[in-house]
C-alpha atoms as a PDB file:
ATOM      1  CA  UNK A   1       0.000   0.000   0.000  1.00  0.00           C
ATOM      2  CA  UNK A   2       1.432   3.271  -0.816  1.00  0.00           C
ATOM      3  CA  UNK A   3       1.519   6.535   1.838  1.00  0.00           C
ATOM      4  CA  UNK A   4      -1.235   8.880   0.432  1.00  0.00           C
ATOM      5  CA  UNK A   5       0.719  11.844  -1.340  1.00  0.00           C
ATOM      6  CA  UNK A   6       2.596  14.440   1.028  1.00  0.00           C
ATOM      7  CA  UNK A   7       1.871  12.256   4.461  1.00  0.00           C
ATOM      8  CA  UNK A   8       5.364  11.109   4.432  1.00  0.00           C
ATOM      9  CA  UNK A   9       7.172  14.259   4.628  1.00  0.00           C
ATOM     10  CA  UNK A  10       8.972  14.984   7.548  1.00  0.00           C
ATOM     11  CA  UNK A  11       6.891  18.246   8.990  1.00  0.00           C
ATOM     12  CA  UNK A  12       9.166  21.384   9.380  1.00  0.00           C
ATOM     13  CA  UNK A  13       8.956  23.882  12.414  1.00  0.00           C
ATOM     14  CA  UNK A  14       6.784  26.947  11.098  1.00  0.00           C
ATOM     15  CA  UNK A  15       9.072  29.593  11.552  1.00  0.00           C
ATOM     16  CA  UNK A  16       7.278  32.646  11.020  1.00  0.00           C
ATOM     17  CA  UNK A  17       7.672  35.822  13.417  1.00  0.00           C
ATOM     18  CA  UNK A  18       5.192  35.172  16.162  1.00  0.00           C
ATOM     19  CA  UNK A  19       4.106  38.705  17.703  1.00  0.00           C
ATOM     20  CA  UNK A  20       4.910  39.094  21.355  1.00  0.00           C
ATOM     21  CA  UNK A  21       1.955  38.767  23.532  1.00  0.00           C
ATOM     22  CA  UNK A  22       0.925  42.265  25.181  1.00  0.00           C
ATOM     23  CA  UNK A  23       1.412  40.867  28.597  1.00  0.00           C
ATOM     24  CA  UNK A  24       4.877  39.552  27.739  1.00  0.00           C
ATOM     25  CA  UNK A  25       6.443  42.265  26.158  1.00  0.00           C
ATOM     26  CA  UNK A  26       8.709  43.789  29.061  1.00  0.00           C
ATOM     27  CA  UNK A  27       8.845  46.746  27.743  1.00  0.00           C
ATOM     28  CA  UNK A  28       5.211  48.199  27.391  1.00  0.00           C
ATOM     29  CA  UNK A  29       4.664  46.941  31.216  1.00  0.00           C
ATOM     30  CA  UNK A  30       6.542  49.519  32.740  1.00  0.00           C
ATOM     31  CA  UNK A  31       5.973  52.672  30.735  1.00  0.00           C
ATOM     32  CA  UNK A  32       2.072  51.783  31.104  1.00  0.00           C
ATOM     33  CA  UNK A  33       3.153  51.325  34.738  1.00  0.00           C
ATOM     34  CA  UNK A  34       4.602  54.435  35.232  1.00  0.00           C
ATOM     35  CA  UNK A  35       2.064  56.516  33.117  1.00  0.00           C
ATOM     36  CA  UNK A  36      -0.410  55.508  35.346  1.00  0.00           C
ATOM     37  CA  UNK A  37       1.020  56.185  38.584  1.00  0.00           C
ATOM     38  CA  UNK A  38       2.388  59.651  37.381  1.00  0.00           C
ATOM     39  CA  UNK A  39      -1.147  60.358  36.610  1.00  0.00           C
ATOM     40  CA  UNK A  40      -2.537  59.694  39.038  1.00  0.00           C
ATOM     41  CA  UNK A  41      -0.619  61.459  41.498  1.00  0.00           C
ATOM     42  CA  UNK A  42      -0.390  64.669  39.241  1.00  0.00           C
ATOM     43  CA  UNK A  43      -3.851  64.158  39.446  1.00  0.00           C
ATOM     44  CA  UNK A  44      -4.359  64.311  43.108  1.00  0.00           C
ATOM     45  CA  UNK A  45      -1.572  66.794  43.615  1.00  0.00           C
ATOM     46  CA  UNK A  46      -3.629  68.988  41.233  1.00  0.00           C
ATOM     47  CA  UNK A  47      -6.627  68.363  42.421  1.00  0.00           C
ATOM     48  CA  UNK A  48      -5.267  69.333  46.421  1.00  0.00           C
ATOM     49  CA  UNK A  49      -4.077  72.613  44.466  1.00  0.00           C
ATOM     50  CA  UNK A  50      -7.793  73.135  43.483  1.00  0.00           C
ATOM     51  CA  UNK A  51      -9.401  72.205  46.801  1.00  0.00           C
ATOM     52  CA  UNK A  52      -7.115  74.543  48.471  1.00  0.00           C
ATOM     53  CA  UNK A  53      -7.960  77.495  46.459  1.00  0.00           C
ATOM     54  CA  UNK A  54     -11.470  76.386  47.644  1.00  0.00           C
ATOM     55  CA  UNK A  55     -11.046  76.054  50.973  1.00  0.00           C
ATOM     56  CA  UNK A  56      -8.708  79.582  50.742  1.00  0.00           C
ATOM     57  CA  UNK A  57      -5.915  77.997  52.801  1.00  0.00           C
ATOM     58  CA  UNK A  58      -3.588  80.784  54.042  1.00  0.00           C
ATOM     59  CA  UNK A  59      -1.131  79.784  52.205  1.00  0.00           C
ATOM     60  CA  UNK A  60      -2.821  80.025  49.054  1.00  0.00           C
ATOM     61  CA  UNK A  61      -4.859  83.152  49.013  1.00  0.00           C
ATOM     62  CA  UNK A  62      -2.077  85.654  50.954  1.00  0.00           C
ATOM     63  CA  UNK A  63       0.605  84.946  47.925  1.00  0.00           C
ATOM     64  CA  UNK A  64      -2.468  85.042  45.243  1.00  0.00           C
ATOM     65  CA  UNK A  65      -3.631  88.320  46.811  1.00  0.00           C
ATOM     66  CA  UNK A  66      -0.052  89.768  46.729  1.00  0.00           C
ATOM     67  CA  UNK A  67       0.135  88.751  43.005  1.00  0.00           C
ATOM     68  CA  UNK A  68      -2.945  90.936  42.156  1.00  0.00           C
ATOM     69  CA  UNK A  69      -5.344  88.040  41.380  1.00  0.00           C
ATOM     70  CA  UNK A  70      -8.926  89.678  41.940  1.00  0.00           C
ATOM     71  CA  UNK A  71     -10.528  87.234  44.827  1.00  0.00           C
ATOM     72  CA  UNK A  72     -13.687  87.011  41.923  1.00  0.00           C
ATOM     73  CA  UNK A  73     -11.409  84.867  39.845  1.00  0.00           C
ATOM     74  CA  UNK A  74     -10.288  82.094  42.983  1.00  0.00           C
ATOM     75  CA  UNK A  75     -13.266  79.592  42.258  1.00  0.00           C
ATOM     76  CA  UNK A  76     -12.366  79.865  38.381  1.00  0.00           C
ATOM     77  CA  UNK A  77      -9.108  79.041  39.338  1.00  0.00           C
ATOM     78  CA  UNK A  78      -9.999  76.135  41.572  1.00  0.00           C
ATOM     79  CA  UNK A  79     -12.527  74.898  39.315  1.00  0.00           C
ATOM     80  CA  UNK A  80      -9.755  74.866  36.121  1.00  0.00           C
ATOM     81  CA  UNK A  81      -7.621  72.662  38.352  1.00  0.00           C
ATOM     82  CA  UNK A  82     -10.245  70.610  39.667  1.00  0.00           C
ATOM     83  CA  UNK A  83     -11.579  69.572  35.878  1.00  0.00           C
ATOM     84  CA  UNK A  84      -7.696  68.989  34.740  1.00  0.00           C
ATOM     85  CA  UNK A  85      -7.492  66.963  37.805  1.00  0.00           C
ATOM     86  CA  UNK A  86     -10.742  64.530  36.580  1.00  0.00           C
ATOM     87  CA  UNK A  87      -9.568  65.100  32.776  1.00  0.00           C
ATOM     88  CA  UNK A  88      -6.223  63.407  33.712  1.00  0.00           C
ATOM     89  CA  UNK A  89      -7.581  60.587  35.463  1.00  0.00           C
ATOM     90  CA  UNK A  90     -10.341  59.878  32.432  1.00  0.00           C
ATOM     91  CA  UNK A  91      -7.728  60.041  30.471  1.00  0.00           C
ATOM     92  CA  UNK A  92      -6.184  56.678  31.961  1.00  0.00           C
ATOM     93  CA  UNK A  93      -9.467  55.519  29.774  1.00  0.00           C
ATOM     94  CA  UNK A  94     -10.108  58.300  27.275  1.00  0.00           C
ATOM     95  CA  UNK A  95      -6.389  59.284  26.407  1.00  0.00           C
ATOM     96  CA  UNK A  96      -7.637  61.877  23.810  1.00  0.00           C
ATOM     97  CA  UNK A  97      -8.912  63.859  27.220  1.00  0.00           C
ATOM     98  CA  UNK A  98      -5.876  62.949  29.384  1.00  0.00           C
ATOM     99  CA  UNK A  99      -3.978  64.715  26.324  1.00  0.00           C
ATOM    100  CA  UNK A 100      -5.990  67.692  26.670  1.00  0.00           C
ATOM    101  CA  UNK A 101      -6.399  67.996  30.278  1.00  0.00           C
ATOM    102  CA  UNK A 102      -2.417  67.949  30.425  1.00  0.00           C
ATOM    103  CA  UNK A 103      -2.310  70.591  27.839  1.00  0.00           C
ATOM    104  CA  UNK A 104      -4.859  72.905  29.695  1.00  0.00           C
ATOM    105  CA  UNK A 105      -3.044  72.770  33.014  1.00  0.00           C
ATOM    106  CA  UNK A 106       0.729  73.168  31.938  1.00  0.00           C
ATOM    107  CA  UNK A 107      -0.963  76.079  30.221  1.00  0.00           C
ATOM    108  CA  UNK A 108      -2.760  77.265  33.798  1.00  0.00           C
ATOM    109  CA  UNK A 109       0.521  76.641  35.170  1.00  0.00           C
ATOM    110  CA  UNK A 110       2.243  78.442  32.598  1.00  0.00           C
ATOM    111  CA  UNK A 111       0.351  81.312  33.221  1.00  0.00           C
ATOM    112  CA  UNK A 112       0.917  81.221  37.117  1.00  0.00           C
ATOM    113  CA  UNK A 113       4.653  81.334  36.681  1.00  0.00           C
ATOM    114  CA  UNK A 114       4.003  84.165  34.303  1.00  0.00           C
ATOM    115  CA  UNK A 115       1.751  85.594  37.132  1.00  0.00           C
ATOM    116  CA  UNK A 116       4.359  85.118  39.933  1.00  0.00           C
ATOM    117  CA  UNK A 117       7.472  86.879  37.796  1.00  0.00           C
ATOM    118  CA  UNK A 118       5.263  89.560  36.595  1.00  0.00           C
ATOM    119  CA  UNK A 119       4.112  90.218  40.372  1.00  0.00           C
ATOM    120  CA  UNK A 120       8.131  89.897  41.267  1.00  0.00           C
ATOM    121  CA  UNK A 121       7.728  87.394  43.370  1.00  0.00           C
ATOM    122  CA  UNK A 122      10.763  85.472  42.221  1.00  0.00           C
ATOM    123  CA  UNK A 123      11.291  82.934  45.093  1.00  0.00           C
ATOM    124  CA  UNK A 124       7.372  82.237  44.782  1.00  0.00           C
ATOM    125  CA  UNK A 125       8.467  80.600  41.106  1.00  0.00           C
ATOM    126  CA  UNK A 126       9.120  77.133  42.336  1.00  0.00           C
ATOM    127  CA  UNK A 127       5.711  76.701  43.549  1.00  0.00           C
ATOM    128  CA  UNK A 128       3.588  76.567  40.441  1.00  0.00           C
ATOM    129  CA  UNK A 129       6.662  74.580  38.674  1.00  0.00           C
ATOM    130  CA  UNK A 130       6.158  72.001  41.623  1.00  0.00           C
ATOM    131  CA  UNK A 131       2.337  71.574  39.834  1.00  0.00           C
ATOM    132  CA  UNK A 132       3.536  71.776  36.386  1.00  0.00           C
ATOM    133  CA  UNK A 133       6.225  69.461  36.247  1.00  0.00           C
ATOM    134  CA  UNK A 134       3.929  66.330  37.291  1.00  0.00           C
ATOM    135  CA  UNK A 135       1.756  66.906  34.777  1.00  0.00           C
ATOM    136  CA  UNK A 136       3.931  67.610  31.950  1.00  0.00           C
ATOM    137  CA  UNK A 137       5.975  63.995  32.891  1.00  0.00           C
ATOM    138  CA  UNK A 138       2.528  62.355  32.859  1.00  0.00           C
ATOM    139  CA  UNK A 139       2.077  63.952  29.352  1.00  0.00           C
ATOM    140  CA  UNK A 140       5.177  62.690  28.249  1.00  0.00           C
ATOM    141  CA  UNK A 141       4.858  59.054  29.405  1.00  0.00           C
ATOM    142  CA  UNK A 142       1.194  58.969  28.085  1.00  0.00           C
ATOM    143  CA  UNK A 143       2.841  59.823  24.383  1.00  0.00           C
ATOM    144  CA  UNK A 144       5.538  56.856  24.506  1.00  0.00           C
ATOM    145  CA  UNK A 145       3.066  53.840  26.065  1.00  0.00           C
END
Protein backbone atom coordinates (compact mmCIF):
# COMPACT_ATOMS: atom_id res chain seq x y z
CA UNK A 1 0.00 0.00 0.00
CA UNK A 2 1.43 3.27 -0.82
CA UNK A 3 1.52 6.54 1.84
CA UNK A 4 -1.24 8.88 0.43
CA UNK A 5 0.72 11.84 -1.34
CA UNK A 6 2.60 14.44 1.03
CA UNK A 7 1.87 12.26 4.46
CA UNK A 8 5.36 11.11 4.43
CA UNK A 9 7.17 14.26 4.63
CA UNK A 10 8.97 14.98 7.55
CA UNK A 11 6.89 18.25 8.99
CA UNK A 12 9.17 21.38 9.38
CA UNK A 13 8.96 23.88 12.41
CA UNK A 14 6.78 26.95 11.10
CA UNK A 15 9.07 29.59 11.55
CA UNK A 16 7.28 32.65 11.02
CA UNK A 17 7.67 35.82 13.42
CA UNK A 18 5.19 35.17 16.16
CA UNK A 19 4.11 38.70 17.70
CA UNK A 20 4.91 39.09 21.35
CA UNK A 21 1.96 38.77 23.53
CA UNK A 22 0.92 42.26 25.18
CA UNK A 23 1.41 40.87 28.60
CA UNK A 24 4.88 39.55 27.74
CA UNK A 25 6.44 42.26 26.16
CA UNK A 26 8.71 43.79 29.06
CA UNK A 27 8.84 46.75 27.74
CA UNK A 28 5.21 48.20 27.39
CA UNK A 29 4.66 46.94 31.22
CA UNK A 30 6.54 49.52 32.74
CA UNK A 31 5.97 52.67 30.74
CA UNK A 32 2.07 51.78 31.10
CA UNK A 33 3.15 51.32 34.74
CA UNK A 34 4.60 54.44 35.23
CA UNK A 35 2.06 56.52 33.12
CA UNK A 36 -0.41 55.51 35.35
CA UNK A 37 1.02 56.18 38.58
CA UNK A 38 2.39 59.65 37.38
CA UNK A 39 -1.15 60.36 36.61
CA UNK A 40 -2.54 59.69 39.04
CA UNK A 41 -0.62 61.46 41.50
CA UNK A 42 -0.39 64.67 39.24
CA UNK A 43 -3.85 64.16 39.45
CA UNK A 44 -4.36 64.31 43.11
CA UNK A 45 -1.57 66.79 43.61
CA UNK A 46 -3.63 68.99 41.23
CA UNK A 47 -6.63 68.36 42.42
CA UNK A 48 -5.27 69.33 46.42
CA UNK A 49 -4.08 72.61 44.47
CA UNK A 50 -7.79 73.13 43.48
CA UNK A 51 -9.40 72.20 46.80
CA UNK A 52 -7.12 74.54 48.47
CA UNK A 53 -7.96 77.49 46.46
CA UNK A 54 -11.47 76.39 47.64
CA UNK A 55 -11.05 76.05 50.97
CA UNK A 56 -8.71 79.58 50.74
CA UNK A 57 -5.91 78.00 52.80
CA UNK A 58 -3.59 80.78 54.04
CA UNK A 59 -1.13 79.78 52.20
CA UNK A 60 -2.82 80.02 49.05
CA UNK A 61 -4.86 83.15 49.01
CA UNK A 62 -2.08 85.65 50.95
CA UNK A 63 0.60 84.95 47.93
CA UNK A 64 -2.47 85.04 45.24
CA UNK A 65 -3.63 88.32 46.81
CA UNK A 66 -0.05 89.77 46.73
CA UNK A 67 0.13 88.75 43.01
CA UNK A 68 -2.95 90.94 42.16
CA UNK A 69 -5.34 88.04 41.38
CA UNK A 70 -8.93 89.68 41.94
CA UNK A 71 -10.53 87.23 44.83
CA UNK A 72 -13.69 87.01 41.92
CA UNK A 73 -11.41 84.87 39.85
CA UNK A 74 -10.29 82.09 42.98
CA UNK A 75 -13.27 79.59 42.26
CA UNK A 76 -12.37 79.87 38.38
CA UNK A 77 -9.11 79.04 39.34
CA UNK A 78 -10.00 76.13 41.57
CA UNK A 79 -12.53 74.90 39.32
CA UNK A 80 -9.75 74.87 36.12
CA UNK A 81 -7.62 72.66 38.35
CA UNK A 82 -10.25 70.61 39.67
CA UNK A 83 -11.58 69.57 35.88
CA UNK A 84 -7.70 68.99 34.74
CA UNK A 85 -7.49 66.96 37.81
CA UNK A 86 -10.74 64.53 36.58
CA UNK A 87 -9.57 65.10 32.78
CA UNK A 88 -6.22 63.41 33.71
CA UNK A 89 -7.58 60.59 35.46
CA UNK A 90 -10.34 59.88 32.43
CA UNK A 91 -7.73 60.04 30.47
CA UNK A 92 -6.18 56.68 31.96
CA UNK A 93 -9.47 55.52 29.77
CA UNK A 94 -10.11 58.30 27.28
CA UNK A 95 -6.39 59.28 26.41
CA UNK A 96 -7.64 61.88 23.81
CA UNK A 97 -8.91 63.86 27.22
CA UNK A 98 -5.88 62.95 29.38
CA UNK A 99 -3.98 64.71 26.32
CA UNK A 100 -5.99 67.69 26.67
CA UNK A 101 -6.40 68.00 30.28
CA UNK A 102 -2.42 67.95 30.43
CA UNK A 103 -2.31 70.59 27.84
CA UNK A 104 -4.86 72.91 29.69
CA UNK A 105 -3.04 72.77 33.01
CA UNK A 106 0.73 73.17 31.94
CA UNK A 107 -0.96 76.08 30.22
CA UNK A 108 -2.76 77.27 33.80
CA UNK A 109 0.52 76.64 35.17
CA UNK A 110 2.24 78.44 32.60
CA UNK A 111 0.35 81.31 33.22
CA UNK A 112 0.92 81.22 37.12
CA UNK A 113 4.65 81.33 36.68
CA UNK A 114 4.00 84.17 34.30
CA UNK A 115 1.75 85.59 37.13
CA UNK A 116 4.36 85.12 39.93
CA UNK A 117 7.47 86.88 37.80
CA UNK A 118 5.26 89.56 36.59
CA UNK A 119 4.11 90.22 40.37
CA UNK A 120 8.13 89.90 41.27
CA UNK A 121 7.73 87.39 43.37
CA UNK A 122 10.76 85.47 42.22
CA UNK A 123 11.29 82.93 45.09
CA UNK A 124 7.37 82.24 44.78
CA UNK A 125 8.47 80.60 41.11
CA UNK A 126 9.12 77.13 42.34
CA UNK A 127 5.71 76.70 43.55
CA UNK A 128 3.59 76.57 40.44
CA UNK A 129 6.66 74.58 38.67
CA UNK A 130 6.16 72.00 41.62
CA UNK A 131 2.34 71.57 39.83
CA UNK A 132 3.54 71.78 36.39
CA UNK A 133 6.22 69.46 36.25
CA UNK A 134 3.93 66.33 37.29
CA UNK A 135 1.76 66.91 34.78
CA UNK A 136 3.93 67.61 31.95
CA UNK A 137 5.98 63.99 32.89
CA UNK A 138 2.53 62.35 32.86
CA UNK A 139 2.08 63.95 29.35
CA UNK A 140 5.18 62.69 28.25
CA UNK A 141 4.86 59.05 29.41
CA UNK A 142 1.19 58.97 28.08
CA UNK A 143 2.84 59.82 24.38
CA UNK A 144 5.54 56.86 24.51
CA UNK A 145 3.07 53.84 26.06
Amino acid sequence: MRAARGFNRVQTQDTRPVPPHPARNRQEIPMSTAYTIVTVIAAAWVAFSALSVYLKAKWVVEPITEYGVPQSWWFWLGTAKAAGAVGLVVGLFVPFIGVAAAIGLILYFTGAVITVVRARAYSHVPFPLLYLAPVAAALALGAAA
